[in-house]
C-alpha atoms as a PDB file:
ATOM      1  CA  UNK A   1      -1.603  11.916  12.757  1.00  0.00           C
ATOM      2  CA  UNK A   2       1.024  12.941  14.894  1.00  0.00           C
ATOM      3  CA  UNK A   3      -0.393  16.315  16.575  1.00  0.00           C
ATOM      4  CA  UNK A   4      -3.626  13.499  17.202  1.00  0.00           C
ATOM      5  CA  UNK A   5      -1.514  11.284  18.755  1.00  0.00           C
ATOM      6  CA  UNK A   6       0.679  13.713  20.694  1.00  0.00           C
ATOM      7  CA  UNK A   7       4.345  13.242  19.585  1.00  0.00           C
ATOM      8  CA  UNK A   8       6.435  14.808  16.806  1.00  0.00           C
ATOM      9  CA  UNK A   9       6.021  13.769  13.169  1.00  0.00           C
ATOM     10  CA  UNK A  10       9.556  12.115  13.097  1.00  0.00           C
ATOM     11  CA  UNK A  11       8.871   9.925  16.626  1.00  0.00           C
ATOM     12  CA  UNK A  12       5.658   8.875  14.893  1.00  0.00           C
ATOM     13  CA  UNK A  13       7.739   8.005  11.860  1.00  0.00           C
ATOM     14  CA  UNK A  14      10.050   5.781  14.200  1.00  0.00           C
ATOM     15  CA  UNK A  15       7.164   4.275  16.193  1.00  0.00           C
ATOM     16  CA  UNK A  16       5.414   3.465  13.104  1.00  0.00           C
ATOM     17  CA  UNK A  17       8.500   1.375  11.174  1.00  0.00           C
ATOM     18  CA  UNK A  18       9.719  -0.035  14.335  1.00  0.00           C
ATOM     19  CA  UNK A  19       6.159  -1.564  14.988  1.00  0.00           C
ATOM     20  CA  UNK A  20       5.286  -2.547  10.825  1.00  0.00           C
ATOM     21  CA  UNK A  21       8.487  -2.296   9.479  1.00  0.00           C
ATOM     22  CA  UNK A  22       8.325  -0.295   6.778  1.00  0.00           C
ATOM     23  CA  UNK A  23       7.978   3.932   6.853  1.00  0.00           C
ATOM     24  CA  UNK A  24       3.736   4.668   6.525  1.00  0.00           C
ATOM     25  CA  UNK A  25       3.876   5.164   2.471  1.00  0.00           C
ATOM     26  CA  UNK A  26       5.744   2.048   2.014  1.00  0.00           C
ATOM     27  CA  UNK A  27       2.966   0.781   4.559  1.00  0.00           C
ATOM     28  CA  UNK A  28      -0.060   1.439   2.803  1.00  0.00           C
ATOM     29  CA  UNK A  29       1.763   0.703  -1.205  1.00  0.00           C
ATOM     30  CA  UNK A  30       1.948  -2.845   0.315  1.00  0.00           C
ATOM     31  CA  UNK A  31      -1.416  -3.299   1.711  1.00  0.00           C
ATOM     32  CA  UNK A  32      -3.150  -1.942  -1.784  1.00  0.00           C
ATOM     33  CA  UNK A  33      -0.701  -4.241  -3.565  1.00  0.00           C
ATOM     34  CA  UNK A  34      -1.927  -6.661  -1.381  1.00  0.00           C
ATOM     35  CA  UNK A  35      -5.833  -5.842  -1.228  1.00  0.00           C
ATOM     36  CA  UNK A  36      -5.593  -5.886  -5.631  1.00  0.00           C
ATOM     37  CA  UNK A  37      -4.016  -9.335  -5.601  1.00  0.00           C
ATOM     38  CA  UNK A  38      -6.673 -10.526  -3.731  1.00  0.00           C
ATOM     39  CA  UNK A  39      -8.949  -8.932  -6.092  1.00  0.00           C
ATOM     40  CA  UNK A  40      -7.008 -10.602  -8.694  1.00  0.00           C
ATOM     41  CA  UNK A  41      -7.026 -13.514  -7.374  1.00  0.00           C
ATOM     42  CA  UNK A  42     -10.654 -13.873  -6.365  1.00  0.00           C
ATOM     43  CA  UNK A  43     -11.852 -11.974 -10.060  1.00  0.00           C
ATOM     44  CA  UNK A  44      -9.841 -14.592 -11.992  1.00  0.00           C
ATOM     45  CA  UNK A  45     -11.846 -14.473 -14.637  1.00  0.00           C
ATOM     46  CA  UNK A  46     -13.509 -10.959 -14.437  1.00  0.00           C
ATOM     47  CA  UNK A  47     -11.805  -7.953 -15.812  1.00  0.00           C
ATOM     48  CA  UNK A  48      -9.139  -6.552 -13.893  1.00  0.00           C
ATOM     49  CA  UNK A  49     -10.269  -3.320 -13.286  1.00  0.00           C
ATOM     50  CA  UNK A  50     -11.527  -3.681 -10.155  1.00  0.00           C
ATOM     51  CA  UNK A  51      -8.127  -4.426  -9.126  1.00  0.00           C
ATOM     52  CA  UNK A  52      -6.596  -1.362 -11.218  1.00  0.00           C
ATOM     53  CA  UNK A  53      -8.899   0.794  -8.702  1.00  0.00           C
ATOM     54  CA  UNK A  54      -7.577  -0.148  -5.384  1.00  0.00           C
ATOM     55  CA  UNK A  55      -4.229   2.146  -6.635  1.00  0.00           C
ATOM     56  CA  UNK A  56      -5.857   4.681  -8.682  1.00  0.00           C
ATOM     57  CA  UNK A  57      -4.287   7.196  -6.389  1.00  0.00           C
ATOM     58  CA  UNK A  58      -0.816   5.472  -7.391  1.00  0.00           C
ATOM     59  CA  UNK A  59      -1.593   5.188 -10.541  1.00  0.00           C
ATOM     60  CA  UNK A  60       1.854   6.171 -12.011  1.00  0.00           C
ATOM     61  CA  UNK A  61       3.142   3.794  -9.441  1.00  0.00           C
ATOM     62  CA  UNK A  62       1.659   0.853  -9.768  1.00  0.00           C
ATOM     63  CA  UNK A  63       3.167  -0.633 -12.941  1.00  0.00           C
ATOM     64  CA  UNK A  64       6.276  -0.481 -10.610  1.00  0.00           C
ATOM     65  CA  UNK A  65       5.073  -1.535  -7.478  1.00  0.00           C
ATOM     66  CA  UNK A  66       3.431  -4.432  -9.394  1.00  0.00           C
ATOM     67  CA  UNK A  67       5.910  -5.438 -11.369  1.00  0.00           C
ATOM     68  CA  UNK A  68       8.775  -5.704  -7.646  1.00  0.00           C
ATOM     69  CA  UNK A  69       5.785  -7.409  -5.758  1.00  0.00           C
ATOM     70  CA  UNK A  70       5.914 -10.320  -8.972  1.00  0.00           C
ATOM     71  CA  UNK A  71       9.487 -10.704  -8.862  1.00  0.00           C
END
């Protein structure tokens, strides 16, 4: 993303928390959490794996990330 948008990784880094407020992984684990408890929320009475998909790719993660976004 950087070499696209023409400045070194760690100034994109910068730009990037400065403007969201969080580093880009951080970033994106927030707006999955987010996007599944949505899911959750509008599957209340479906099975959750539709949810469990959104962070397939963070699969070892989730459990975590799930568990801090609850508390």
């Amino acid at each position: 993303m950087a070499s696209v948008a023409g400045c070194s990784v760690r100034h994109l880094l910068r730009e990037f928390q400065q403007t969201k407020g969080h580093i880009p992984m951080r970033y994106v684990q927030m707006q999955r959490m987010e996007r599944a408890k949505d899911m959750l929320v509008q599957q209340e009475n479906r099975s959750p794996a539709s949810p469990l998909n959104v962070a397939s790719d963070m699969s070892s993660t989730f459990p975590r990330l799930s568990k801090k976004q609850l508390e």
